[in-house]
C-alpha atoms as a PDB file:
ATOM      1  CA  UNK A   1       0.000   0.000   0.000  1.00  0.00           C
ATOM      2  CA  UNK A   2       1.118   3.709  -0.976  1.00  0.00           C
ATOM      3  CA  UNK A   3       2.536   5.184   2.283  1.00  0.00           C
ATOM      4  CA  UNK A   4      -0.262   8.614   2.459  1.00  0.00           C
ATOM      5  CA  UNK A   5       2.441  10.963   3.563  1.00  0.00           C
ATOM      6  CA  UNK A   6       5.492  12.085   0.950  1.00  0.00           C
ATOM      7  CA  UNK A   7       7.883   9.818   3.506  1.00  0.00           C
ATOM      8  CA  UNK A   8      10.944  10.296   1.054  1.00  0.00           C
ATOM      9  CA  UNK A   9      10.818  13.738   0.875  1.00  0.00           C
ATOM     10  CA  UNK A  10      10.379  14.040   4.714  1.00  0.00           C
ATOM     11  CA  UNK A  11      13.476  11.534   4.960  1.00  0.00           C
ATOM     12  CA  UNK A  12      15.538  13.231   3.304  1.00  0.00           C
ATOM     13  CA  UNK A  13      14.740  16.240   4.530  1.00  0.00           C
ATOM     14  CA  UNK A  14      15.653  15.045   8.067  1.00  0.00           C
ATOM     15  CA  UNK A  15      19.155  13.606   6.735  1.00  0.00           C
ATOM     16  CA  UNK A  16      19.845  16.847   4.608  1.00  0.00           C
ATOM     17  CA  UNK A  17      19.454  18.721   8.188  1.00  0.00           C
ATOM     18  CA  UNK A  18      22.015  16.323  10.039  1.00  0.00           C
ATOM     19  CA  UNK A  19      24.291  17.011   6.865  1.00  0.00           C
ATOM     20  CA  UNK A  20      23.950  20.661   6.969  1.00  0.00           C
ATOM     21  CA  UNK A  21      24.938  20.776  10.624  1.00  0.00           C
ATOM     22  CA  UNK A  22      28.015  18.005  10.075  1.00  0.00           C
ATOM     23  CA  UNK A  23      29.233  20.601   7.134  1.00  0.00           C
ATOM     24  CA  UNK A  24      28.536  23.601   9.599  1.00  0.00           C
ATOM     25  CA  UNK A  25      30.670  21.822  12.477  1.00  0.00           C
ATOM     26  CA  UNK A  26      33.240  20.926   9.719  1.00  0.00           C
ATOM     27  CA  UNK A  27      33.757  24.063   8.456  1.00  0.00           C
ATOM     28  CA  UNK A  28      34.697  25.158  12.225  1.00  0.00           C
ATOM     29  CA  UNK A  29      37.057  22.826  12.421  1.00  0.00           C
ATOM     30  CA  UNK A  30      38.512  23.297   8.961  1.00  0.00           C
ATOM     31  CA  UNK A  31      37.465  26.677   7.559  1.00  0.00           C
ATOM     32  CA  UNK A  32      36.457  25.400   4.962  1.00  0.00           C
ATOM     33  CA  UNK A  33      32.662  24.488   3.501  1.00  0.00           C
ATOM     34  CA  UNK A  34      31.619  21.762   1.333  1.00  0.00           C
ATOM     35  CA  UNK A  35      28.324  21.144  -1.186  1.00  0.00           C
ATOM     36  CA  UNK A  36      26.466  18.238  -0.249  1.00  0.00           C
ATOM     37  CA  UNK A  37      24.834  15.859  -2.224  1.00  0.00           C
ATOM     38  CA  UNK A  38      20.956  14.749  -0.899  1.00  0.00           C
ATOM     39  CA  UNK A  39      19.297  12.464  -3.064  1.00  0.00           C
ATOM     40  CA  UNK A  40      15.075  11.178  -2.097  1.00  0.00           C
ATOM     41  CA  UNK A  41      16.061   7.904  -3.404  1.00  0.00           C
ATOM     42  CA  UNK A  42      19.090   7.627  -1.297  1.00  0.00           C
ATOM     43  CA  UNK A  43      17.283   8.314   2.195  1.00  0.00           C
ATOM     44  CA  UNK A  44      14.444   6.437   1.342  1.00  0.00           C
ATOM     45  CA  UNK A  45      16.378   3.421   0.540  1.00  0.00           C
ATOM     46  CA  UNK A  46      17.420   3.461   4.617  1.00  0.00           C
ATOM     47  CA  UNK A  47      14.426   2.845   5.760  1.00  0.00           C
ATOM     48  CA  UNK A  48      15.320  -0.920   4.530  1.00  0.00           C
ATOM     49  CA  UNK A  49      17.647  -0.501   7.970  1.00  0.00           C
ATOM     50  CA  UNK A  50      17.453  -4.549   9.384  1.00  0.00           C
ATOM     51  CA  UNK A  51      15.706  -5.570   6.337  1.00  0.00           C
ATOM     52  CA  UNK A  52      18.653  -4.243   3.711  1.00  0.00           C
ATOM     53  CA  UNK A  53      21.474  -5.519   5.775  1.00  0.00           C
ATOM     54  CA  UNK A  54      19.913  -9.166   5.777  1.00  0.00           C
ATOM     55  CA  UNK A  55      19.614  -9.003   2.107  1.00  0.00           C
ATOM     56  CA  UNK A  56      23.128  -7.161   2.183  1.00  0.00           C
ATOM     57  CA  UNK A  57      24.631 -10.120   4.498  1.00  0.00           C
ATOM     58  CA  UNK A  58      22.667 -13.086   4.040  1.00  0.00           C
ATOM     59  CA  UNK A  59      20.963 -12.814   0.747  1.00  0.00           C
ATOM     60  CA  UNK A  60      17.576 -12.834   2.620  1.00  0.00           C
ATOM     61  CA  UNK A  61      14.968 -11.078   1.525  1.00  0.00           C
ATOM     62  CA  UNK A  62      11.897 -10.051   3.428  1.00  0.00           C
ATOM     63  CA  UNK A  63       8.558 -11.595   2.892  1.00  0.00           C
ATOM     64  CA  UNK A  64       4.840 -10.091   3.703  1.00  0.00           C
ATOM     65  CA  UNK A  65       4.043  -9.745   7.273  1.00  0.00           C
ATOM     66  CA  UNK A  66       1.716  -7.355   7.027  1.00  0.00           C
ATOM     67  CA  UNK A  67       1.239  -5.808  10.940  1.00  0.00           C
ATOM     68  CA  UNK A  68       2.882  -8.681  12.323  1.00  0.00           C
ATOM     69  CA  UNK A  69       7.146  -9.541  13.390  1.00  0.00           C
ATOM     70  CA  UNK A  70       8.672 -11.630  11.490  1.00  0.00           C
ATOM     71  CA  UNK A  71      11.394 -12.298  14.953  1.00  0.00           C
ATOM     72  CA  UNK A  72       8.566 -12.098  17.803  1.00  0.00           C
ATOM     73  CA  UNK A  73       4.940 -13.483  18.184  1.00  0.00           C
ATOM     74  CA  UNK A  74       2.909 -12.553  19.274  1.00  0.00           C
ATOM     75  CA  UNK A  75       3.585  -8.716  17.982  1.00  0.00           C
ATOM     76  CA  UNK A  76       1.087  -7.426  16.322  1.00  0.00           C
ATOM     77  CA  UNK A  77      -2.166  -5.527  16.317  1.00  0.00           C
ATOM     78  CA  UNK A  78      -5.086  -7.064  17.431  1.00  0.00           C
ATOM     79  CA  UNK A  79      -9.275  -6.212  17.798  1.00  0.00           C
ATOM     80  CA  UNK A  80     -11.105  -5.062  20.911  1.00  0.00           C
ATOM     81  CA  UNK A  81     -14.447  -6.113  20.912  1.00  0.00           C
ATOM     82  CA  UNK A  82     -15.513  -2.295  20.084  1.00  0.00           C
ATOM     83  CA  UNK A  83     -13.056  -2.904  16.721  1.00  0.00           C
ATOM     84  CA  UNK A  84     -10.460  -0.797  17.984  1.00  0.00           C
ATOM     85  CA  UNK A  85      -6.722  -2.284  16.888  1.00  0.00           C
ATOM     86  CA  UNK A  86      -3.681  -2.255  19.131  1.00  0.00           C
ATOM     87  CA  UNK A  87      -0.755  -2.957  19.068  1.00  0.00           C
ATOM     88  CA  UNK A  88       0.896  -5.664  21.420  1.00  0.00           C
ATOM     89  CA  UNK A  89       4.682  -6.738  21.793  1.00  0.00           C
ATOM     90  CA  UNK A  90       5.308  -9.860  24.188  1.00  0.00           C
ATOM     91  CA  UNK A  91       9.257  -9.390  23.160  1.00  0.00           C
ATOM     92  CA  UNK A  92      10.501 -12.122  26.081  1.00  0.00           C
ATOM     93  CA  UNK A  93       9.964 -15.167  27.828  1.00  0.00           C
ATOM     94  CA  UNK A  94       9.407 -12.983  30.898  1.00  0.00           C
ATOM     95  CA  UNK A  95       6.855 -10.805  29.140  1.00  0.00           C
ATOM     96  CA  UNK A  96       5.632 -13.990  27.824  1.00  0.00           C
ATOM     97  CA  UNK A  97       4.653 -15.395  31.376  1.00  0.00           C
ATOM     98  CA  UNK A  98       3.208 -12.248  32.581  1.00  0.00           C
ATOM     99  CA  UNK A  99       1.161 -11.811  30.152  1.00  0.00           C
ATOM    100  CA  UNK A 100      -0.490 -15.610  29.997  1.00  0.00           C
ATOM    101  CA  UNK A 101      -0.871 -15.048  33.561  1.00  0.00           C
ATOM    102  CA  UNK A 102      -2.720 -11.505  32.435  1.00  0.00           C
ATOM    103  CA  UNK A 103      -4.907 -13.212  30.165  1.00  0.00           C
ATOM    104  CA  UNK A 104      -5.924 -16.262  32.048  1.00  0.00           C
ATOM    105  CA  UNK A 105      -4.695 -19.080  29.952  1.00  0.00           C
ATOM    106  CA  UNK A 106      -1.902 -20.216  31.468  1.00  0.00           C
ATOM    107  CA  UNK A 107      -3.736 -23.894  32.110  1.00  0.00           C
ATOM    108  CA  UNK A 108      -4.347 -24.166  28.108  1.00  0.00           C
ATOM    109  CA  UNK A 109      -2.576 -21.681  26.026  1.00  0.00           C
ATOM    110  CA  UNK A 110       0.202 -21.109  28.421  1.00  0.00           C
ATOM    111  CA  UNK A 111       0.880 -24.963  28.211  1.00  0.00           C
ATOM    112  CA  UNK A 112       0.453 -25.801  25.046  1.00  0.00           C
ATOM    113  CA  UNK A 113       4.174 -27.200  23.610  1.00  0.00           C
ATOM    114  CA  UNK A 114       3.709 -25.491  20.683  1.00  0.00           C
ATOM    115  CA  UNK A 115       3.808 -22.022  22.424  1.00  0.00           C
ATOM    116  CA  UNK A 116       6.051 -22.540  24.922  1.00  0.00           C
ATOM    117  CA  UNK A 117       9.215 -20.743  23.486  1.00  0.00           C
ATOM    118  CA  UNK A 118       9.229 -18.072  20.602  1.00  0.00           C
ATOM    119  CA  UNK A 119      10.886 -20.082  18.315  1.00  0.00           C
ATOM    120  CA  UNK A 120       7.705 -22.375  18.545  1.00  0.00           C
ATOM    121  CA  UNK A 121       5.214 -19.280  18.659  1.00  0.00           C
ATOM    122  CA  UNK A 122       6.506 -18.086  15.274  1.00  0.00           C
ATOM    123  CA  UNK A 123       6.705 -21.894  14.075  1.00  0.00           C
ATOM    124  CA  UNK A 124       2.823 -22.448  14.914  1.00  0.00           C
ATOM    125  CA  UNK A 125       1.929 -18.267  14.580  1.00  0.00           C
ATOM    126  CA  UNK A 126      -0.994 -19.471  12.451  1.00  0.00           C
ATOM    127  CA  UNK A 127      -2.182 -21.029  15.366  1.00  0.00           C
ATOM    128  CA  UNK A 128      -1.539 -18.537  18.029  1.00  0.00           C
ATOM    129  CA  UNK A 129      -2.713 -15.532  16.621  1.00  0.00           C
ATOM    130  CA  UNK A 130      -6.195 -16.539  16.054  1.00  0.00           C
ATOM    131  CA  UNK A 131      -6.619 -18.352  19.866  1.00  0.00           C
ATOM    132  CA  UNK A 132      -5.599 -14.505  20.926  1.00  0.00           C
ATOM    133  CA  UNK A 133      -8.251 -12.750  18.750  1.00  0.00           C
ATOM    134  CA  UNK A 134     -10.639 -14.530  20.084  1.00  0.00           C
ATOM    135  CA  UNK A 135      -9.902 -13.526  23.983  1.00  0.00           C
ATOM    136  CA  UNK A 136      -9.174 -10.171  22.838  1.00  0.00           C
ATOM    137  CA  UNK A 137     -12.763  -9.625  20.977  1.00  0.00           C
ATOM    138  CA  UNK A 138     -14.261 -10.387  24.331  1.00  0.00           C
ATOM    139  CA  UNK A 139     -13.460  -6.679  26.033  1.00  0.00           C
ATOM    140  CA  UNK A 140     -12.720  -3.561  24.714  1.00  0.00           C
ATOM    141  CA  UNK A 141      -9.507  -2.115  23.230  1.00  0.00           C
ATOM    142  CA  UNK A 142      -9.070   0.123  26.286  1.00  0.00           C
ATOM    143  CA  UNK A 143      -9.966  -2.538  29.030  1.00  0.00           C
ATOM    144  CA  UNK A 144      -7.028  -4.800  27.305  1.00  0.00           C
ATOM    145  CA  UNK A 145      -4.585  -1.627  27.231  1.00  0.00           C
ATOM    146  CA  UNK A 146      -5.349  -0.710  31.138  1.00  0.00           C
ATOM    147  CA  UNK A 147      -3.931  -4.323  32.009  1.00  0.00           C
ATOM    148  CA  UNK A 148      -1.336  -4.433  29.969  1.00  0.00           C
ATOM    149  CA  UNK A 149      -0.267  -1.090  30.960  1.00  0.00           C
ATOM    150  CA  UNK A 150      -0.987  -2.162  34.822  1.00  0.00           C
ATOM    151  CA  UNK A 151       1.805  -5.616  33.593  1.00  0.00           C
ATOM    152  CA  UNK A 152       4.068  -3.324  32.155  1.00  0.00           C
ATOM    153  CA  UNK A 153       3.104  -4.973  28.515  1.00  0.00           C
ATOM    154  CA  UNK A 154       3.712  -3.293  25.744  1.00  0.00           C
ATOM    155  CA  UNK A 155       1.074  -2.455  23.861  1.00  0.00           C
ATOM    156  CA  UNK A 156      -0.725   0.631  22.464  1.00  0.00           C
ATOM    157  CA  UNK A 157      -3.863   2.039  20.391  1.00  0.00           C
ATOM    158  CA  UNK A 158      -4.159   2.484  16.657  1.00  0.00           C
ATOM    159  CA  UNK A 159      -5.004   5.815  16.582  1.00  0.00           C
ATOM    160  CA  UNK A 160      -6.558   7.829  13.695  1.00  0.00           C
ATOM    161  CA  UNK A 161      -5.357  10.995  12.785  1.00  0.00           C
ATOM    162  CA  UNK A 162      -8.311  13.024  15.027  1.00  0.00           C
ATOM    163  CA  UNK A 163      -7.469  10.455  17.926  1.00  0.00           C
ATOM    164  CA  UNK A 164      -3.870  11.150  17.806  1.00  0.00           C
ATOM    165  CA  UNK A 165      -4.038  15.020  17.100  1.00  0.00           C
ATOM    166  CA  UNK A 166      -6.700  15.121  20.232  1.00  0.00           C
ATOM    167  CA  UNK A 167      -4.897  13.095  22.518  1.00  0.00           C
ATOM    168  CA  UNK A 168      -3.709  14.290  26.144  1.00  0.00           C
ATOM    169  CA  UNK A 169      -0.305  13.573  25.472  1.00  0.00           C
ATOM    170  CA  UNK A 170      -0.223  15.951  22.318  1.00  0.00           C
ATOM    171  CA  UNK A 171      -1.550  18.529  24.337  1.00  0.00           C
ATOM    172  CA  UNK A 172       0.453  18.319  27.447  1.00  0.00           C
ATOM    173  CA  UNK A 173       3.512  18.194  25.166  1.00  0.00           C
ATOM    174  CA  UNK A 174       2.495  20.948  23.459  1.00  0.00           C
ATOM    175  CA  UNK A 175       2.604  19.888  19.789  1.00  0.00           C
ATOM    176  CA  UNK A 176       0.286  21.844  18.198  1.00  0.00           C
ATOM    177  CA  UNK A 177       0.785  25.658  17.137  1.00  0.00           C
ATOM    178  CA  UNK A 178      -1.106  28.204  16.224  1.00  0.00           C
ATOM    179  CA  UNK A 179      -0.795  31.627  14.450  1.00  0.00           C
ATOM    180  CA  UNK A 180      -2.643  34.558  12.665  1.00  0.00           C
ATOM    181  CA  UNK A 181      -1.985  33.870   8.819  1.00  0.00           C
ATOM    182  CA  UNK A 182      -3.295  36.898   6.771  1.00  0.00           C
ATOM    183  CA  UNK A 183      -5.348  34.799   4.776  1.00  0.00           C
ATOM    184  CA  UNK A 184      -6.971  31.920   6.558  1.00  0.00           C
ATOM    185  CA  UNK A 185      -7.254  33.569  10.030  1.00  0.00           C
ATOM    186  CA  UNK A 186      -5.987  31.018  12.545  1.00  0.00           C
ATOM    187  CA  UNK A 187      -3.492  28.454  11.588  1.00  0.00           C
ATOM    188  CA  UNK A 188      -2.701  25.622  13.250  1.00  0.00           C
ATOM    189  CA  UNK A 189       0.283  23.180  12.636  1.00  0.00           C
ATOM    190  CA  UNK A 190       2.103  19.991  14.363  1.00  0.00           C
ATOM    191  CA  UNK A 191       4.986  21.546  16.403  1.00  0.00           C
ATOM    192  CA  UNK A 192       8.227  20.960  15.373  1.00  0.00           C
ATOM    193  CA  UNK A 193       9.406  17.704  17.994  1.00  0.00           C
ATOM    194  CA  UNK A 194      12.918  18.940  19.111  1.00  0.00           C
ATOM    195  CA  UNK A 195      12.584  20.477  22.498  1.00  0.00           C
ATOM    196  CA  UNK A 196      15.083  22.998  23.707  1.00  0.00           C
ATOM    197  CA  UNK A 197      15.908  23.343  27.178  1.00  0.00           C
ATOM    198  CA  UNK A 198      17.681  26.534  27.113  1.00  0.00           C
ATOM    199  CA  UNK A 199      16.923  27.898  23.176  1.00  0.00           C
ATOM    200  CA  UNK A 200      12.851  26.544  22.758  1.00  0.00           C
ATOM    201  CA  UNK A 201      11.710  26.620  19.159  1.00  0.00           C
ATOM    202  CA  UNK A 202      10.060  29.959  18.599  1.00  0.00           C
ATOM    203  CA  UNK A 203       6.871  30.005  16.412  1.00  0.00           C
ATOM    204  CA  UNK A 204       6.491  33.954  14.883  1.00  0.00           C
ATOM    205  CA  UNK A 205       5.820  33.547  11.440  1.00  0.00           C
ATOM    206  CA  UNK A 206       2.903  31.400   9.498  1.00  0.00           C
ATOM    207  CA  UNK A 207       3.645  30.540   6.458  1.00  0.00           C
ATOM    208  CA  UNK A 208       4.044  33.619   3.716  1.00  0.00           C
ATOM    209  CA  UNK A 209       1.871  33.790   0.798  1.00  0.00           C
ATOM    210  CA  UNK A 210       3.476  33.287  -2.509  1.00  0.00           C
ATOM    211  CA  UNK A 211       6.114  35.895  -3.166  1.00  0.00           C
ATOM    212  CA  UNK A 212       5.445  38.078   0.275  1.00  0.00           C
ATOM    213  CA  UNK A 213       9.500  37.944   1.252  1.00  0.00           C
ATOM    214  CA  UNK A 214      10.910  38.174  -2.340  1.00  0.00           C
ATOM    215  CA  UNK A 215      11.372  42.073  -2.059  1.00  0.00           C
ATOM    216  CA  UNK A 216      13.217  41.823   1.515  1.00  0.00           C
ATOM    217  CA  UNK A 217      15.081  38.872   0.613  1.00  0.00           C
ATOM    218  CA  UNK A 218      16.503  40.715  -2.462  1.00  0.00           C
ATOM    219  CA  UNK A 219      17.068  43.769  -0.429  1.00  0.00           C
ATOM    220  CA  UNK A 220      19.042  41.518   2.319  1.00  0.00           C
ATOM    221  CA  UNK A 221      21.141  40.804  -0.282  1.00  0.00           C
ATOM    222  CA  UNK A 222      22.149  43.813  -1.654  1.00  0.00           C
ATOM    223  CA  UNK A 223      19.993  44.420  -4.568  1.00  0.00           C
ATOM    224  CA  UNK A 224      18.698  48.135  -4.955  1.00  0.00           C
ATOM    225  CA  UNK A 225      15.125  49.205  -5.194  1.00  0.00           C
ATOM    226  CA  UNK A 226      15.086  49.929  -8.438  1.00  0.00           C
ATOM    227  CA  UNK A 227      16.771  46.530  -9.570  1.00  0.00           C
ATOM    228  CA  UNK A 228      14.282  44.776  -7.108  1.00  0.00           C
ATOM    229  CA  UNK A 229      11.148  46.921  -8.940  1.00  0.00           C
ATOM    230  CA  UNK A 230      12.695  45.815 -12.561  1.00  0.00           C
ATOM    231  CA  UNK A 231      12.593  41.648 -11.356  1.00  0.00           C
ATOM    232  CA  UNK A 232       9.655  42.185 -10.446  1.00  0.00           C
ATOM    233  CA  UNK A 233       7.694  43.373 -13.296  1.00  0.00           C
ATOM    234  CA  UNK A 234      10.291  40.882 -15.623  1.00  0.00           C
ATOM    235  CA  UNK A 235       8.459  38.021 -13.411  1.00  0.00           C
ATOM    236  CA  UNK A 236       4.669  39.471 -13.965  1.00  0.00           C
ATOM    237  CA  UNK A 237       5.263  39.412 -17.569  1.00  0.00           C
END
């Protein structure tokens, strides 16, 4: 499925920061600056991450999970009874026995021999997963969560965008802005993540309408009024 956000572009966005600040610290060093080369293909291609270097290393390729691990079962999302997904990881043995103990079914699913390690719970996945479903379609998605959370489980909801843009922890982190754009009225945004103790991000500006900083850009500079005037009507026509 198409990824709905322009992930490449984001990507390499990130990396082209990190390289602009590696140049920056260079040049301190060296006194002397350097062009760098960004590419989107190149920083999408490292999202592969564990999945390139097996390829890379052991001429494995990856095959279609879809939401679950291909290392770790169960770890995956799974259906409250209200058909709310979450997401669960059971990542160790220990983890493992907590949470049969959590769920009740440590007399039958807890000692079954085919679920006893997770070498076997990937082996016999197909069998697993759907004994699971059916326990967690009993209660809701948020009963499940508070006892996993209560276990120290990992787990978490699948939120949609309004569920994750209204959630407490967006707003007691403070990741949404908003600012008077000449246009639209009020503007709000998602916060930029990086959180400065001493220097905090400082939100002024919304974003300019098309051409609204060419003239004091130019005049930064060092172009003259008059030369600023002429590019202008040049670009008009």
């Amino acid at each position: 499925m198409r990824y709905p956000i322009a992930i490449a572009d984001m990507t390499c966005g990130i990396y082209a920061a990190m390289g602009i600040l590696a140049a920056l610290f260079a040049r301190e060093k060296t006194g002397r600056g350097q062009f760098i080369d960004m590419a989107l293909f190149d920083s999408q291609l490292t999202w592969l991450a564990n999945a390139g270097s097996s390829y890379l290393n052991a001429n494995v390729s990856p095959k279609r999970w879809g939401n679950a691990h291909p290392n770790i079962v169960p770890y995956e999302a799974y259906r409250g009874s209200d058909d709310k997904y979450f997401v669960i990881g059971v990542g160790t043995e220990a983890l493992w026995k907590r949470f049969v103990q959590l769920m009740n079914i440590q007399d039958d699913i807890g000692r079954d021999d085919r679920f006893t390690t997770n070498a076997l719970r990937i082996k016999h996945r197909e069998m697993l997963v759907p004994l699971l479903q059916n326990i967690f379609q009993q209660k809701p998605a948020a009963a499940w969560l508070e006892k996993f959370t209560q276990s120290d489980i990992p787990a978490a909801l699948i939120n949609s965008v309004a569920e994750a843009i209204e959630d407490r922890q967006t707003r007691a982190r403070g990741l949404i802005v908003q600012l008077e754009h000449p246009a639209i009225g009020t503007a709000k945004s998602i916060a930029n993540p990086i959180l400065f103790k001493s220097t905090p991000v400082s939100y002024r500006l919304p974003p300019p309408l098309l051409g609204e900083h060419t003239s004091a850009i130019l005049k930064s500079l060092g172009y003259a009024a008059k030369d600023i005037k002429h590019m202008a009507v040049e670009s008009a026509t």
